[in-house]
C-alpha atoms as a PDB file:
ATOM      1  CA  UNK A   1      25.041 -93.165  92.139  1.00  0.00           C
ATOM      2  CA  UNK A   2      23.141 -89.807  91.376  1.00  0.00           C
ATOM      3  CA  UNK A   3      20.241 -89.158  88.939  1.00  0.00           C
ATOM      4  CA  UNK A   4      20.382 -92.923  88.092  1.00  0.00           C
ATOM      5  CA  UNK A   5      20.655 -96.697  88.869  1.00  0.00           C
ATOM      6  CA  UNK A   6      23.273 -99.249  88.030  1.00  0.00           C
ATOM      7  CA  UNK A   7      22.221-101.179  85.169  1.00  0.00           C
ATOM      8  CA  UNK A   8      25.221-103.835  85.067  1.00  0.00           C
ATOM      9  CA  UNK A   9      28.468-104.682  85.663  1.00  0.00           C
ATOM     10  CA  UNK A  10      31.831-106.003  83.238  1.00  0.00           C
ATOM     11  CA  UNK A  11      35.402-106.505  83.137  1.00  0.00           C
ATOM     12  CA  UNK A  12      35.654-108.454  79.549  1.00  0.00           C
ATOM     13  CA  UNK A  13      37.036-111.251  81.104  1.00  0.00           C
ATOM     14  CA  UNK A  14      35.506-114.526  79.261  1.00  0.00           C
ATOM     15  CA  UNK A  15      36.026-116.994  82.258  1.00  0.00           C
ATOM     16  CA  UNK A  16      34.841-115.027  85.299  1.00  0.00           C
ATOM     17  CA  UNK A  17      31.358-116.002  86.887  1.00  0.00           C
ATOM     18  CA  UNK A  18      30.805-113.184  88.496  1.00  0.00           C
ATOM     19  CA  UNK A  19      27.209-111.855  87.671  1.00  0.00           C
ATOM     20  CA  UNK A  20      26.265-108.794  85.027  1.00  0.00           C
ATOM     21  CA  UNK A  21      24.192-107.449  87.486  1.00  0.00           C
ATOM     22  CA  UNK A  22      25.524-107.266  91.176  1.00  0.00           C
ATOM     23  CA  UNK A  23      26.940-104.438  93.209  1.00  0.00           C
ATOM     24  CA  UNK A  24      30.532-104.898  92.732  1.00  0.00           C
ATOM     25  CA  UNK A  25      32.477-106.230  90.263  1.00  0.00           C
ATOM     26  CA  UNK A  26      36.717-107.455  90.330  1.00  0.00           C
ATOM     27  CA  UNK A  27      38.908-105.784  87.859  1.00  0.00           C
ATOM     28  CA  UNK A  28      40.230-106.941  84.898  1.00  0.00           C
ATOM     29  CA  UNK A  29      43.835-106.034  84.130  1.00  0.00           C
ATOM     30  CA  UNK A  30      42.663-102.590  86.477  1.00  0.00           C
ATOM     31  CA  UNK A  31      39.693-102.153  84.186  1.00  0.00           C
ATOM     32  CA  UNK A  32      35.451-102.493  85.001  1.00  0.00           C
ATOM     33  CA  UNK A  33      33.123-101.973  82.782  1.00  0.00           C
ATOM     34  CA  UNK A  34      29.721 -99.990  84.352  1.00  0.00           C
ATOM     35  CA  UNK A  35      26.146 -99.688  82.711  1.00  0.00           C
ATOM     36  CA  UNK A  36      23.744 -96.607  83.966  1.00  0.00           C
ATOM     37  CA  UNK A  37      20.417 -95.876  83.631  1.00  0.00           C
ATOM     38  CA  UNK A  38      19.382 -92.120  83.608  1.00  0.00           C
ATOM     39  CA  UNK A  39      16.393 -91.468  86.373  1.00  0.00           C
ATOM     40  CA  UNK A  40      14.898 -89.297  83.684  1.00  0.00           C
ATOM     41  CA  UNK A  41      14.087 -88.565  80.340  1.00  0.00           C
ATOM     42  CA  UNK A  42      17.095 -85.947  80.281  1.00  0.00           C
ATOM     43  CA  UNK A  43      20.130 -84.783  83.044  1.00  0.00           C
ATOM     44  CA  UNK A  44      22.926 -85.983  84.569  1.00  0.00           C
ATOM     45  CA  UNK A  45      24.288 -88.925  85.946  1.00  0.00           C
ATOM     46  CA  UNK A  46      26.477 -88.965  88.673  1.00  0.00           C
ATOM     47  CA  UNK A  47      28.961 -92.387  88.881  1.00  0.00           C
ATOM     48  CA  UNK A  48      31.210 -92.819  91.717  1.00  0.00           C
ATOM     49  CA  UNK A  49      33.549 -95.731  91.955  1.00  0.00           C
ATOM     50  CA  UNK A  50      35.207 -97.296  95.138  1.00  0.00           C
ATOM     51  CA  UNK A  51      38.343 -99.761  95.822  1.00  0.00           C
ATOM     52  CA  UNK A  52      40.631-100.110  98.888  1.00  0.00           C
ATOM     53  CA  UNK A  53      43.302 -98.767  98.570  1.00  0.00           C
ATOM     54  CA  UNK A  54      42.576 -96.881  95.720  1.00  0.00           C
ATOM     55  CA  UNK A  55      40.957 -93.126  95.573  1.00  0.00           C
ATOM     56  CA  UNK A  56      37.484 -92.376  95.146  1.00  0.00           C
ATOM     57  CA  UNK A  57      36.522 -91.406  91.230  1.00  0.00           C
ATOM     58  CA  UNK A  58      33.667 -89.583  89.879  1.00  0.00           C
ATOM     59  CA  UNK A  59      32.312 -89.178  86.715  1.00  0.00           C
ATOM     60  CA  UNK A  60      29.568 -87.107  85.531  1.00  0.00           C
ATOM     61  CA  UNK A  61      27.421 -88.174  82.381  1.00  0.00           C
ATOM     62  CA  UNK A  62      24.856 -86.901  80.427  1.00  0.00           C
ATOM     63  CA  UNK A  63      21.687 -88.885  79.565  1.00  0.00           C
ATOM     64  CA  UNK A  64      19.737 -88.343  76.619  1.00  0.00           C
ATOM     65  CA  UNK A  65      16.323 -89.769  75.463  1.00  0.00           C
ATOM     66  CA  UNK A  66      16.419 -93.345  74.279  1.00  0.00           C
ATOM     67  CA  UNK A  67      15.331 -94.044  70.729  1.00  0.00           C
ATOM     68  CA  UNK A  68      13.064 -97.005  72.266  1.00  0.00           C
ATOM     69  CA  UNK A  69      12.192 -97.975  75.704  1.00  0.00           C
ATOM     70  CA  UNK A  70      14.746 -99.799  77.850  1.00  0.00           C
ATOM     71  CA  UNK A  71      13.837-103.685  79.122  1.00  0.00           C
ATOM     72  CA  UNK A  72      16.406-104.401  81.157  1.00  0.00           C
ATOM     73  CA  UNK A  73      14.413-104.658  84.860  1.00  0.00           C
ATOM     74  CA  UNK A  74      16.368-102.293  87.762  1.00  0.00           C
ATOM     75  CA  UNK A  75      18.447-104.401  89.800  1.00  0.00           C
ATOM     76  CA  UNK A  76      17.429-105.449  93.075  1.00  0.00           C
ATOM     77  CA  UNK A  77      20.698-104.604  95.343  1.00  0.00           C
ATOM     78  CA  UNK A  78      20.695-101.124  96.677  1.00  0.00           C
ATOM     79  CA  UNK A  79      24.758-100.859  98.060  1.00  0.00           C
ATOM     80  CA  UNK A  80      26.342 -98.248  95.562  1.00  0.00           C
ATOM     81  CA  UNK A  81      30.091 -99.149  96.789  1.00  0.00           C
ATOM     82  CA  UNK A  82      31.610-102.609  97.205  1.00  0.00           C
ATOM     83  CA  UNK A  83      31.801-104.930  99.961  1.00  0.00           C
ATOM     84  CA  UNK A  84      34.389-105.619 101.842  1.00  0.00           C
ATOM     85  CA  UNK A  85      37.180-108.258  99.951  1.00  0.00           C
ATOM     86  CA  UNK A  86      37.973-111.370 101.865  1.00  0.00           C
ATOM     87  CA  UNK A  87      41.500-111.867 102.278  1.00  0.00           C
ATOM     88  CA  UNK A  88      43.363-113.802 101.369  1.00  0.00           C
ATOM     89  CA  UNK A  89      42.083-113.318  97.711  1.00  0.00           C
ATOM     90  CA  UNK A  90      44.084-115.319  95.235  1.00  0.00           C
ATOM     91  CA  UNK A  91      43.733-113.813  91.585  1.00  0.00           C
ATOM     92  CA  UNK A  92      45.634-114.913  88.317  1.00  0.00           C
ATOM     93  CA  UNK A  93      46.748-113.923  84.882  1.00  0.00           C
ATOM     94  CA  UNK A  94      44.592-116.492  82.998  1.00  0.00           C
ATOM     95  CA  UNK A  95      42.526-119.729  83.957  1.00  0.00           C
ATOM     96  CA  UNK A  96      41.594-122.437  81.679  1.00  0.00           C
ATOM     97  CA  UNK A  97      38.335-123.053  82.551  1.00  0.00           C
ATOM     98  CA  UNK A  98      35.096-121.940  84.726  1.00  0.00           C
ATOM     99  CA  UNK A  99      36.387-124.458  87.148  1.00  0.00           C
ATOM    100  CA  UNK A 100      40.222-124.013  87.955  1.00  0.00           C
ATOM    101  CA  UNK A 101      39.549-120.545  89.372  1.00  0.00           C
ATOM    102  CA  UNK A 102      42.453-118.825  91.884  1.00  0.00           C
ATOM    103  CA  UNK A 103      40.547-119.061  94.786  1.00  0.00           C
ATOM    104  CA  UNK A 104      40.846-122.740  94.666  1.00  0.00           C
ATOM    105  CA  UNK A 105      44.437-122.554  95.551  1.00  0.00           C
ATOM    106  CA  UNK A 106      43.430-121.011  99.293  1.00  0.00           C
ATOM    107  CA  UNK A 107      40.678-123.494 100.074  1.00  0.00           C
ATOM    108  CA  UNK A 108      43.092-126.300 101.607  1.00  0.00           C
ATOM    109  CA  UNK A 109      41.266-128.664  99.583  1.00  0.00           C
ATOM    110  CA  UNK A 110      44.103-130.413  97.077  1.00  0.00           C
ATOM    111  CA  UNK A 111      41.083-131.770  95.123  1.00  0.00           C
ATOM    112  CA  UNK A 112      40.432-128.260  93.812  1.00  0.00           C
ATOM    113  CA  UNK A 113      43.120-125.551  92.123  1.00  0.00           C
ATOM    114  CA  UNK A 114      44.164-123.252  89.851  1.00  0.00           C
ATOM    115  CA  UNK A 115      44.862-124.262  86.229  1.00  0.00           C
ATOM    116  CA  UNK A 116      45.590-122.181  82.817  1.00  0.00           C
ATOM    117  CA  UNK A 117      45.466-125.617  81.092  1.00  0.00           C
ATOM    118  CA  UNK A 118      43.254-125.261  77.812  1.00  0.00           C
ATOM    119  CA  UNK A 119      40.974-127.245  75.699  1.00  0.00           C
ATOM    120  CA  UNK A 120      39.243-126.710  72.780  1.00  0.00           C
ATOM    121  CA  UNK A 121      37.293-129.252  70.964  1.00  0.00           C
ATOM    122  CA  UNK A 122      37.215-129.900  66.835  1.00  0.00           C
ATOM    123  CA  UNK A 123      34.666-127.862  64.947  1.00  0.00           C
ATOM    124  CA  UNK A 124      33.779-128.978  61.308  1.00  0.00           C
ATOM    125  CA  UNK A 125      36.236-126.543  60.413  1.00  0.00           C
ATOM    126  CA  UNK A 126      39.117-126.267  62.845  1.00  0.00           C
ATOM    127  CA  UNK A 127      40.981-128.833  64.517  1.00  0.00           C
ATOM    128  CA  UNK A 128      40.968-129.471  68.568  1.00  0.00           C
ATOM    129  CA  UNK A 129      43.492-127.214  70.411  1.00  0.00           C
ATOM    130  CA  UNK A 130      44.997-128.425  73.364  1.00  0.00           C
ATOM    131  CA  UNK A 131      48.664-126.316  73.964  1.00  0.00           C
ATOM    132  CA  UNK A 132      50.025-124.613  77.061  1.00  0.00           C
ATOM    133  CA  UNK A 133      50.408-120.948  77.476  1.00  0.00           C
ATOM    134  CA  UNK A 134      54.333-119.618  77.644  1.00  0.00           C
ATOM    135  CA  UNK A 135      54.229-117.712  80.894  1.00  0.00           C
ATOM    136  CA  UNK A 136      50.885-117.131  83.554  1.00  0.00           C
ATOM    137  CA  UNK A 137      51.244-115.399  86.859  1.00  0.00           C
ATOM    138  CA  UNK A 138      48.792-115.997  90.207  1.00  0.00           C
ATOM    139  CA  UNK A 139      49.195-113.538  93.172  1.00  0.00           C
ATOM    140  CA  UNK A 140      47.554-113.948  96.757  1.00  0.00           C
ATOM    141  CA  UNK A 141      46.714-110.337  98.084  1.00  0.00           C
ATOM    142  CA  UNK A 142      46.752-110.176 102.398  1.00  0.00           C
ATOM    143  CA  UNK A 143      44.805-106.877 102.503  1.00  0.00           C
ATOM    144  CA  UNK A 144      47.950-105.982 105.104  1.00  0.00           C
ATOM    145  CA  UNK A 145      51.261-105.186 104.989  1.00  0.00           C
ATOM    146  CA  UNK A 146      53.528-108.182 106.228  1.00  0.00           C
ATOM    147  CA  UNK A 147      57.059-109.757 105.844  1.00  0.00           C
ATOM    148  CA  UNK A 148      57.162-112.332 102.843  1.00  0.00           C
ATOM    149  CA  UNK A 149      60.088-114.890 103.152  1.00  0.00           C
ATOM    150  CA  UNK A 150      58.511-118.283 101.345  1.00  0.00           C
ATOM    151  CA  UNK A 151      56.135-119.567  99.200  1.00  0.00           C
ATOM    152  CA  UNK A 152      54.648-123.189  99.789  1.00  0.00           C
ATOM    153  CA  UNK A 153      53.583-124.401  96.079  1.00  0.00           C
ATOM    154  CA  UNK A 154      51.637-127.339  95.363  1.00  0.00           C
ATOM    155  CA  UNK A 155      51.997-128.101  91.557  1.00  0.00           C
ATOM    156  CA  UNK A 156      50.449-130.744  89.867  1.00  0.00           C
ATOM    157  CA  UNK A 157      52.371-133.078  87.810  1.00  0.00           C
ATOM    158  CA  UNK A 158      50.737-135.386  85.124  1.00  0.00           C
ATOM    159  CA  UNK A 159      49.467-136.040  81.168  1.00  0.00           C
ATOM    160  CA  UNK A 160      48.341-132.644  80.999  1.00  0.00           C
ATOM    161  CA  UNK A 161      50.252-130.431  83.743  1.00  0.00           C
ATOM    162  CA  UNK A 162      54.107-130.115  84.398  1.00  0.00           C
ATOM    163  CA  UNK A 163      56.399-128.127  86.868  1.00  0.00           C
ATOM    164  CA  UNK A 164      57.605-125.315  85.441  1.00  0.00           C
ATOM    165  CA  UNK A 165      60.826-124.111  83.876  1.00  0.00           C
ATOM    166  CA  UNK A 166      61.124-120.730  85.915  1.00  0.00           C
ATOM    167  CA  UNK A 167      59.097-118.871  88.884  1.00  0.00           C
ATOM    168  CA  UNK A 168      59.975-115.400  89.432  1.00  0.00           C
ATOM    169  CA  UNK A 169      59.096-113.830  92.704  1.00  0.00           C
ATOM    170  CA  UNK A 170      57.771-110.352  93.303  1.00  0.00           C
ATOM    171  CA  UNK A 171      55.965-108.552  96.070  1.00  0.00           C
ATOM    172  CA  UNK A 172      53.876-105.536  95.972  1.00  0.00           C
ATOM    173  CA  UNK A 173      55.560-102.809  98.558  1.00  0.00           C
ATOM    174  CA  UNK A 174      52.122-100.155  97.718  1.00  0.00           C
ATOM    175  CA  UNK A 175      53.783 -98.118  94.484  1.00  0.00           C
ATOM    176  CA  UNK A 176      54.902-101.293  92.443  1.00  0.00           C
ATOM    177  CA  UNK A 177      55.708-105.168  92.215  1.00  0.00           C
ATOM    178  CA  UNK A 178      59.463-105.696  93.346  1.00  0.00           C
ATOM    179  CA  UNK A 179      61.365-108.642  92.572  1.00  0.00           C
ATOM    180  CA  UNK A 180      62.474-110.726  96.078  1.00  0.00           C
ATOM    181  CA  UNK A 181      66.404-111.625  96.672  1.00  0.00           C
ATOM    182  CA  UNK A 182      68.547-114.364  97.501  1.00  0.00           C
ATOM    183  CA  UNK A 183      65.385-117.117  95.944  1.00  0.00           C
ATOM    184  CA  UNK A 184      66.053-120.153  96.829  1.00  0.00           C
ATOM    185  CA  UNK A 185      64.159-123.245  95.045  1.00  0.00           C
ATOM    186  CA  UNK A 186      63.046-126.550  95.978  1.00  0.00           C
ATOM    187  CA  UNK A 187      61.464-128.718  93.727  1.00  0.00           C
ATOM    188  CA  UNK A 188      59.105-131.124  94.776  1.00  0.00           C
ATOM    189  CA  UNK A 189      59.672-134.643  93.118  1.00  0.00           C
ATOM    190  CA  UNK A 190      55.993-135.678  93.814  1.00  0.00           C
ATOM    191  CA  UNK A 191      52.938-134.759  92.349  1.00  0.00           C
ATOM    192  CA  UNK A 192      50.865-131.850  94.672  1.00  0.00           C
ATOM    193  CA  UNK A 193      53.779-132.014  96.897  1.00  0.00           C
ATOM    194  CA  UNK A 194      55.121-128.694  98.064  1.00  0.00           C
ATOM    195  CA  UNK A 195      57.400-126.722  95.699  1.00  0.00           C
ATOM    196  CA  UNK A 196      59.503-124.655  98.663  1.00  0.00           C
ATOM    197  CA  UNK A 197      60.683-121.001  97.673  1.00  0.00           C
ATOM    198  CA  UNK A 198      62.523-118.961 100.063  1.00  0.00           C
ATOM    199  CA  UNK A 199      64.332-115.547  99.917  1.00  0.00           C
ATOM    200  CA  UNK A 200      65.318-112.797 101.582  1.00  0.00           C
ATOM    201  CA  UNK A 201      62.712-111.189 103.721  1.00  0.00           C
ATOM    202  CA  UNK A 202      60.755-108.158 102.303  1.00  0.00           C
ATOM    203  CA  UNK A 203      57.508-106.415 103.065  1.00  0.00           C
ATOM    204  CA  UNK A 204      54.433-105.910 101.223  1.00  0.00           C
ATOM    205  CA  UNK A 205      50.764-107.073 100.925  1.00  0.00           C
ATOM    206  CA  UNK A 206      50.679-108.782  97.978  1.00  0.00           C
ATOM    207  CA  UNK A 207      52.691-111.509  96.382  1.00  0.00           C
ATOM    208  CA  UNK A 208      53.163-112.554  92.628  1.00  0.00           C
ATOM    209  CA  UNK A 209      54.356-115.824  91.177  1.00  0.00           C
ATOM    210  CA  UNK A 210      55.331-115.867  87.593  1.00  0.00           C
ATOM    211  CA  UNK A 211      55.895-119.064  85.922  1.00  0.00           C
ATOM    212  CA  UNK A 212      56.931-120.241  82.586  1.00  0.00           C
ATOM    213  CA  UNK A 213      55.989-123.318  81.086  1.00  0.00           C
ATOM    214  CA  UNK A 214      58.708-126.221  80.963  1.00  0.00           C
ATOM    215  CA  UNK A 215      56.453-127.306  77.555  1.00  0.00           C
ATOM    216  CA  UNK A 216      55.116-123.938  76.199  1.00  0.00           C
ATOM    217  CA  UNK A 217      52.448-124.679  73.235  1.00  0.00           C
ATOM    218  CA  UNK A 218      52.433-128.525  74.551  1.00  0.00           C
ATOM    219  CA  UNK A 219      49.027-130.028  76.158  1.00  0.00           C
ATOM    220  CA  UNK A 220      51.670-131.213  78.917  1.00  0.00           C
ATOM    221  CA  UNK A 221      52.913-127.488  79.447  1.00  0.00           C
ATOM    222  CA  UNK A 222      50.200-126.461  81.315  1.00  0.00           C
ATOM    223  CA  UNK A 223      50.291-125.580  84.809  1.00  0.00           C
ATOM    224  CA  UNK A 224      48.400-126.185  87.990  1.00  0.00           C
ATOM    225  CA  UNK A 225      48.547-125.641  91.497  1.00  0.00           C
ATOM    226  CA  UNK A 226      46.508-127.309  94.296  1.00  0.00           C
ATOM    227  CA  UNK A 227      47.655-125.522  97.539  1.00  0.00           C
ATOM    228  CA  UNK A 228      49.736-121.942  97.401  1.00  0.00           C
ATOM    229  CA  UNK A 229      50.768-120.786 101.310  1.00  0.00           C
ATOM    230  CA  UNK A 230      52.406-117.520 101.198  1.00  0.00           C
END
């Protein structure tokens, strides 16, 4: 940052708990959302943007005075590029609630998981909503090229959660998400037991499951998963 200071941080994404004002911030569907503040009255602000992997962007605004005095206090971090990710980093499509967040699928805890189940309660005016999405993906991202061959998937099955109809299988080889060969599936027949799938071996660094519901639009439709082991 150049001729300014990082004001806040966004990716429109209602569930995450990641904090407005913080030096980095995860993407949302590849897009962030960055607040400046000019240094001055009038100028430029430099804005430079990092991710691994990724090249280095730079854009160039210019600030103009405000019609009233800005509140918002400077932020107390001084880093101007992210910190490092920890890998694995689980991420999904959607997640139900503040609670059921990806990384819970990585902690080796089967207490905790991922879940895109949904509740809504009654207003005065609209009924409770309680129905499962039609298809959600969750990837785990190694930060390294390696050979994929299985996935270990823990789902839950009960009153609100079900296996699902379909998982399709694709690995990121750096350009684009490839579907795998040969799959292979083994359904658990317990609940949080592992779901085996196997194919043909393939490199990459990241690894996408995407499911569809067995019950889409059914409070039993929803899924969740309590370990993932790629």
């Amino acid at each position: 940052m150049a001729g300014g200071s990082l004001a806040g941080l966004d990716n429109g994404r209602q569930e995450s708990a990641e904090r407005y004002q913080a030096s980095t911030r995860t993407a949302f569907h590849g897009k962030a959302l960055a607040m400046v503040r000019s240094g001055t009255r009038t100028g430029t602000v430099k804005v430079t943007a990092r991710a691994e992997r990724l090249r280095t962007g730079t854009a160039t605004v210019r600030a103009t005075p405000a019609a009233s005095r800005a509140t918002t206090p400077a932020p107390r971090f001084k880093p101007d590029h992210p910190a490092p990710q920890n890998y694995p980093h689980a991420e999904a499509s959607y997640s139900g609630r503040p609670d059921t967040l990806p990384a819970a699928m990585l902690d080796g805890d089967a207490a905790t998981g991922w879940s895109n189940g949904f509740l809504k309660a009654a207003t005065a005016l609209l009924p409770a909503f309680d129905g499962a999405r039609t298809e959600d993906w969750v990837s785990v991202d190694h930060g390294r090229t390696r050979t994929f061959d299985r996935a270990d998937v823990s789902f839950t099955v009960n009153g609100k959660h079900s296996l699902p109809a379909a998982v399709e299988v694709t690995v990121w080889n750096g350009r684009e998400w490839r579907p795998v060969k040969g799959t292979r599936t083994d359904w658990a027949t317990a609940s949080d037991a592992p779901t085996v799938i196997t194919f043909d071996p393939v490199r990459g660094s990241r690894i996408r499951l995407t499911m569809t519901s067995r019950y889409p639009d059914e409070a039993r439709g929803a899924l969740r998963i309590s370990r993932l082991a790629t």
